[in-house]
Protein backbone atom coordinates (compact mmCIF):
# COMPACT_ATOMS: atom_id res chain seq x y z
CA UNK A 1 -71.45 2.85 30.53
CA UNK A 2 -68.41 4.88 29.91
CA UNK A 3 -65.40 2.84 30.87
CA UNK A 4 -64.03 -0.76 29.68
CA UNK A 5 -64.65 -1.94 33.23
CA UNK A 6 -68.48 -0.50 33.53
CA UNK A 7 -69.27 -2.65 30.09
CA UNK A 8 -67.19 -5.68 31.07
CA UNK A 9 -69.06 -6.00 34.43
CA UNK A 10 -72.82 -5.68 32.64
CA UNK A 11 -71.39 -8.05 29.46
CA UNK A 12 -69.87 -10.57 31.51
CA UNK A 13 -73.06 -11.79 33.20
CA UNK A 14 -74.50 -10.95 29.82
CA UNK A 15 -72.77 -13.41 28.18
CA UNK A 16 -72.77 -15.95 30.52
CA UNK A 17 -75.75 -16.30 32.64
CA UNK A 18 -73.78 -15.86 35.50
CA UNK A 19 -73.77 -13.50 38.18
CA UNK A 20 -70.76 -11.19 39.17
CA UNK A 21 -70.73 -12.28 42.69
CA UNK A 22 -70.66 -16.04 41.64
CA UNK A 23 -67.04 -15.89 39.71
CA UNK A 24 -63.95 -17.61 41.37
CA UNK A 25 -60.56 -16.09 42.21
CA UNK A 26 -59.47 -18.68 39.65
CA UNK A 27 -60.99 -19.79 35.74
CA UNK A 28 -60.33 -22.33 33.91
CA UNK A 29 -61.36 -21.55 30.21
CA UNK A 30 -62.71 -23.93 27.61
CA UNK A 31 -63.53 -24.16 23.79
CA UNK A 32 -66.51 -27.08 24.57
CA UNK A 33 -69.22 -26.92 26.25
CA UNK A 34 -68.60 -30.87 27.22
CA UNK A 35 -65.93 -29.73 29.55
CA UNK A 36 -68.25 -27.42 31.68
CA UNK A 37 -70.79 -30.25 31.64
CA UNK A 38 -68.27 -32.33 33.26
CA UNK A 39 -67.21 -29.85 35.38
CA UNK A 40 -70.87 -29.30 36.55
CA UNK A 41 -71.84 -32.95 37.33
CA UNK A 42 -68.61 -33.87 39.34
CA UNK A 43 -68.84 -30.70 41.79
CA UNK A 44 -73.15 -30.65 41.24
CA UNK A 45 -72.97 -27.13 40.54
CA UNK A 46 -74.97 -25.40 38.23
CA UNK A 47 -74.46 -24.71 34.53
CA UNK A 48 -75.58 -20.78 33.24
CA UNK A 49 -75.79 -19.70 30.26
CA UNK A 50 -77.64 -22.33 28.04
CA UNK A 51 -79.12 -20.43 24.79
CA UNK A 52 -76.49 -17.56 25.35
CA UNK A 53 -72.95 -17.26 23.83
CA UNK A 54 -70.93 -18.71 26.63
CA UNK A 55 -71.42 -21.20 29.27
CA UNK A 56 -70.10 -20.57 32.84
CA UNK A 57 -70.14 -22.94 36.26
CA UNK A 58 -68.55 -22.09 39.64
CA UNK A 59 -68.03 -25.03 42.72
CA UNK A 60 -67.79 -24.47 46.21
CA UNK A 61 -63.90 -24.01 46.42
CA UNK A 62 -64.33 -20.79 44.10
CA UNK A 63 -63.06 -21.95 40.38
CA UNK A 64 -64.65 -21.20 37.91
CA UNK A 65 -64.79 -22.57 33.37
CA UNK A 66 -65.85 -21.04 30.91
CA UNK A 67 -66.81 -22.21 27.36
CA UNK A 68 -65.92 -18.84 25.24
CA UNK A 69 -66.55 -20.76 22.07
CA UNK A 70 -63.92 -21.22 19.25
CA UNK A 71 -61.31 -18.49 17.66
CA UNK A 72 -59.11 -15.90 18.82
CA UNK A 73 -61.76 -13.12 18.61
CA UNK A 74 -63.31 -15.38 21.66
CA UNK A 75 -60.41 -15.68 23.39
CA UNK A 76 -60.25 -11.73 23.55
CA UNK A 77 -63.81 -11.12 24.47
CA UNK A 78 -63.52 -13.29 27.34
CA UNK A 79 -60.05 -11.90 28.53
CA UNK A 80 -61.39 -8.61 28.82
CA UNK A 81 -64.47 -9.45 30.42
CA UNK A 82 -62.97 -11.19 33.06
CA UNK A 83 -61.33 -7.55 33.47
CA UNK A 84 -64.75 -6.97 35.68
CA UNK A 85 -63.34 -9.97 37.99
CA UNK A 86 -59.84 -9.95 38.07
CA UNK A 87 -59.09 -13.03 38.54
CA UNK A 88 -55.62 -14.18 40.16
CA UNK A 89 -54.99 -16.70 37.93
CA UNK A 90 -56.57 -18.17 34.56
CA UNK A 91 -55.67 -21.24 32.73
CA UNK A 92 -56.83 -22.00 29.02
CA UNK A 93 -57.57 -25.78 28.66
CA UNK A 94 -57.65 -25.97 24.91
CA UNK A 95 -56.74 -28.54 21.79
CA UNK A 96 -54.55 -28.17 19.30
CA UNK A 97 -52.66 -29.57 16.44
CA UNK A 98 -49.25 -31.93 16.79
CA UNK A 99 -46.39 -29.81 13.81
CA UNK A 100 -43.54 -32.43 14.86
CA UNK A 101 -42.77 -35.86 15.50
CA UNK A 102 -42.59 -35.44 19.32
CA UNK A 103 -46.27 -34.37 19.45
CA UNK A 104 -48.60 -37.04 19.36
CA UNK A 105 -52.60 -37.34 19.86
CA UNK A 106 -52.67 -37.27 23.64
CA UNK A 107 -50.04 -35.52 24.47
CA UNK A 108 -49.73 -32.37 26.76
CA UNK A 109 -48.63 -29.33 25.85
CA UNK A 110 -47.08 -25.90 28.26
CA UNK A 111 -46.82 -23.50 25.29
CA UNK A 112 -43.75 -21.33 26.57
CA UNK A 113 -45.00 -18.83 23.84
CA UNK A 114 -46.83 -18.10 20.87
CA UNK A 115 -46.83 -16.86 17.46
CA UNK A 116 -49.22 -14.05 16.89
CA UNK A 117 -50.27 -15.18 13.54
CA UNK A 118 -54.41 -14.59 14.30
CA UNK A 119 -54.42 -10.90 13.73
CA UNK A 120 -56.59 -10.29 17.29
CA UNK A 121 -53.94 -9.80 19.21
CA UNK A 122 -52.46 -6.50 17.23
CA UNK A 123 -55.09 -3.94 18.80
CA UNK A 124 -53.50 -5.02 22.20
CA UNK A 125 -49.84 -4.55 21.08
CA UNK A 126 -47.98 -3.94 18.41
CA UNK A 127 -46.54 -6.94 16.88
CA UNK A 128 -43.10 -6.41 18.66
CA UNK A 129 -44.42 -7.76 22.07
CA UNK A 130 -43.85 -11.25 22.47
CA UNK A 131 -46.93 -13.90 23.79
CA UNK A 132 -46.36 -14.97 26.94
CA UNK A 133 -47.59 -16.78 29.26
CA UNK A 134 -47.36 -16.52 33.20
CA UNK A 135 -44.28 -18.39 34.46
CA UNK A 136 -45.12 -19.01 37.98
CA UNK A 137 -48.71 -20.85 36.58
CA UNK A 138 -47.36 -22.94 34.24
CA UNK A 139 -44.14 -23.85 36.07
CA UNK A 140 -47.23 -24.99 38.94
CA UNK A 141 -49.31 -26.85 36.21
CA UNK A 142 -46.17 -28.61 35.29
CA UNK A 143 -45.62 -29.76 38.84
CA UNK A 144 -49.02 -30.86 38.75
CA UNK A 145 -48.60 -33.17 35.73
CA UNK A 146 -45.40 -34.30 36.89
CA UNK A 147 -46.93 -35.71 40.14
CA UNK A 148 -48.56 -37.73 38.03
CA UNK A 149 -45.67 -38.93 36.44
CA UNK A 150 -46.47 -37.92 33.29
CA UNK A 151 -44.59 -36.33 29.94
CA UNK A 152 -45.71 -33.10 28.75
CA UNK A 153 -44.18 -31.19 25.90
CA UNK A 154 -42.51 -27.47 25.84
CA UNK A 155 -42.55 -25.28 23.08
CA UNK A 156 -43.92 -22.18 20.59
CA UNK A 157 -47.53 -22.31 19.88
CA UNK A 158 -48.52 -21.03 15.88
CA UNK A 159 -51.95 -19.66 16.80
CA UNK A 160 -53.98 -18.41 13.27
CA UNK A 161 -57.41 -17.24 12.70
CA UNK A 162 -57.61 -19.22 9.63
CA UNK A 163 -59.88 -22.54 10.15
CA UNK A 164 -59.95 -24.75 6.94
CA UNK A 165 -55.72 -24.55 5.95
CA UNK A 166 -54.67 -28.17 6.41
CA UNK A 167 -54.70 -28.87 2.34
CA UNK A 168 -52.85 -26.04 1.80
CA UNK A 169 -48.85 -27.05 1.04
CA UNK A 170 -47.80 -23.29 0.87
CA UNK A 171 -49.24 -22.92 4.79
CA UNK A 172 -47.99 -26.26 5.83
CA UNK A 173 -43.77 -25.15 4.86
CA UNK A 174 -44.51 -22.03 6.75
CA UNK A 175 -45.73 -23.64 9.46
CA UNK A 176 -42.38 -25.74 8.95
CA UNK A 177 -39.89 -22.95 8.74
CA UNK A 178 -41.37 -21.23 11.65
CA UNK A 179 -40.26 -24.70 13.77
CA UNK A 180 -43.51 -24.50 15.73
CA UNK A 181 -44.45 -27.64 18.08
CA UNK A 182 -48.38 -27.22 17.52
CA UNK A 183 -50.85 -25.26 15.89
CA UNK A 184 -54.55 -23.69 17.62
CA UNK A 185 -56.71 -20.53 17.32
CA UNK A 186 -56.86 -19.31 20.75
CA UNK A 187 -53.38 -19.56 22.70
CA UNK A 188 -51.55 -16.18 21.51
CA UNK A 189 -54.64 -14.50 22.30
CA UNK A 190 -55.12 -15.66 25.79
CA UNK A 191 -51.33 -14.38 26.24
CA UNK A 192 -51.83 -11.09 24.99
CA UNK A 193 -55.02 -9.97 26.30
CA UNK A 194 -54.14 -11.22 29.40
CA UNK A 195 -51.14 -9.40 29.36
CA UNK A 196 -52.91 -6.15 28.31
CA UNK A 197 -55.72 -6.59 31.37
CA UNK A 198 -52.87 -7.78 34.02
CA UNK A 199 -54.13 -11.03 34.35
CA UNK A 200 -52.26 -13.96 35.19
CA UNK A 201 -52.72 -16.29 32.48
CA UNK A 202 -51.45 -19.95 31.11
CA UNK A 203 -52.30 -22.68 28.49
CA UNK A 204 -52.39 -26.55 28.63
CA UNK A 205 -52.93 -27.66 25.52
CA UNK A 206 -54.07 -31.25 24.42
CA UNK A 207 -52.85 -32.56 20.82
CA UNK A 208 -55.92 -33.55 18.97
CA UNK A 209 -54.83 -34.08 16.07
CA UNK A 210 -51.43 -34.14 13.75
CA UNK A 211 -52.84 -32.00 10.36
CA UNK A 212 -49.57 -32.41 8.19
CA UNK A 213 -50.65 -35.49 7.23
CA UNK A 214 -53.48 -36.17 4.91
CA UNK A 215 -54.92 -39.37 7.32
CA UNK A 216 -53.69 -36.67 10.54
CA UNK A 217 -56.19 -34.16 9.59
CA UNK A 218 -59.48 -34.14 12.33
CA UNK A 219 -62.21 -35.64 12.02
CA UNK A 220 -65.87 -36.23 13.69
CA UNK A 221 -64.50 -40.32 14.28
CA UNK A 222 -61.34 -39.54 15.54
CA UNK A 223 -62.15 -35.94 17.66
CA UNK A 224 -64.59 -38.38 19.63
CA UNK A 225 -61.97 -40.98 20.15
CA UNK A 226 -60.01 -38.57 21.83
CA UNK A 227 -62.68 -37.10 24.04
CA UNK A 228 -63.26 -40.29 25.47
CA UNK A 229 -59.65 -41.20 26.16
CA UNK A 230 -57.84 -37.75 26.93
CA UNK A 231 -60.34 -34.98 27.86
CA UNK A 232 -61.29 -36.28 31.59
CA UNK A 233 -57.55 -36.20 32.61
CA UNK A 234 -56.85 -32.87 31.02
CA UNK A 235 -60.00 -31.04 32.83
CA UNK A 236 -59.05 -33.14 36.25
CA UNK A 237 -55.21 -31.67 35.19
CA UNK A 238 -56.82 -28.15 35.21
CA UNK A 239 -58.70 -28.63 37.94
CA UNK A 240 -56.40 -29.75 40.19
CA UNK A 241 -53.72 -27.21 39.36
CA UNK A 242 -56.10 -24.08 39.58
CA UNK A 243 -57.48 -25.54 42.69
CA UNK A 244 -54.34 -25.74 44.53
CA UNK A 245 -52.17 -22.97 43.04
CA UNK A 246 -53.26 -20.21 45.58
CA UNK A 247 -52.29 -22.22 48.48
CA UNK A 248 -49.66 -24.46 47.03
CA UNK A 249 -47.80 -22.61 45.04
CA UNK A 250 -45.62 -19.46 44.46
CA UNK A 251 -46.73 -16.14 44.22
CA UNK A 252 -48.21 -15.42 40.46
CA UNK A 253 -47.30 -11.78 39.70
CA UNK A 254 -44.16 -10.66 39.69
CA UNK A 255 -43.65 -7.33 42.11
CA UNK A 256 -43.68 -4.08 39.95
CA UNK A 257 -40.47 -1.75 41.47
């Protein structure tokens, strides 16, 4: 295997259990294998890649999630081996952590960047190159969610490889003076890598959590209230936007002149 495409197309199956051939024009990516489950049970598709490091299903109308795991190093892995599919469009379901008032447990976030603060993301680009998303996904996910009449919040994404920083007060007033609306481990990395491959590529994050608090900080009690209130609407908000976006809405990449 001499090129990054001949070793994406053997890893990819590799680390999912799933064939090439069985990959959708369209992914919807995951940290939790609970949202592939529930993915698999309402189409009755088949789940790969049980004992492996990632967990894949496709349905009939060609979308595809992935559970990459947690972390930014993840998040690249996966963005490059979806290099071997090329996929028109992926969208990162993923939770993060509320940094202001206006971001509550529940809400929705469309990250309109982020903050490469998880180190991953520099042997893309240097640190000059901003992390964006794809404005012609999220500006469709949005009109998804606001069918639904429902809020969702715009802002910068801090994304950091460090897990375990919530007690520290020195972390917390740079997270501050940075004016960031959330916190996660994945988001900047999705941006970048997707940006290096040519991917199309987009974030809906859920607020999980609010960690500058001492009683805001996650926990086993409170993550599993807010699977069973929040996480079936924001997989059937994924869903339905990556379902519909290649014959609903606008052309995703930009023309190159």
């Amino acid at each position: 295997m001499e090129t990054k495409l001949d070793i994406a197309k053997n890893w990819l199956p590799r680390y999912t259990g799933m064939p090439l051939d069985r990959f959708g024009n369209y992914v919807l990516l995951t940290n939790f294998a609970d949202y592939v489950g529930r993915f698999a049970e309402r189409f009755g598709c088949d789940v790969y890649g049980q004992g492996r490091a990632m967990q894949a299903s496709t349905n009939d109308d060609g979308l595809t999630i992935v559970n990459f795991g947690i972390g930014s190093p993840n998040a690249a892995t996966v963005m490059d081996l979806l290099s071997a599919r090329m996929p028109e469009g992926v969208l990162f379901l993923g939770k993060c952590g509320g940094l202001k008032d206006s971001t509550e447990i529940g809400h929705f976030v469309l990250p309109i960047a982020a903050i490469r603060g998880e180190g991953t993301s520099d042997d893309y680009f240097p640190r000059e190159v901003p992390a964006l998303p794809s404005f012609k996904l999220h500006k469709f996910v949005s009109e998804k969610i606001v069918e639904r009449e429902m809020e969702y919040r715009t802002g910068v994404v801090y994304t950091t490889n460090r897990r375990v920083w919530e007690h520290d007060r020195k972390f917390l007033g740079r997270l501050k003076r940075m004016t960031a609306l959330a916190i996660d481990m994945e988001t900047a990395t999705v941006f970048i890598v997707g940006h290096h491959n040519g991917i199309a590529r987009g974030a809906l994050l859920l607020v999980s959590d609010v960690p500058t608090t001492p009683e805001g900080v996650k926990t086993e009690d409170s993550d599993r209230t807010v699977t069973e209130r929040y996480v079936k609407l924001h997989l059937e908000i994924g869903i339905d936007a990556m379902t519909h976006i290649g014959t609903q809405g606008e052309q995703i990449k930009h023309f190159t002149y």
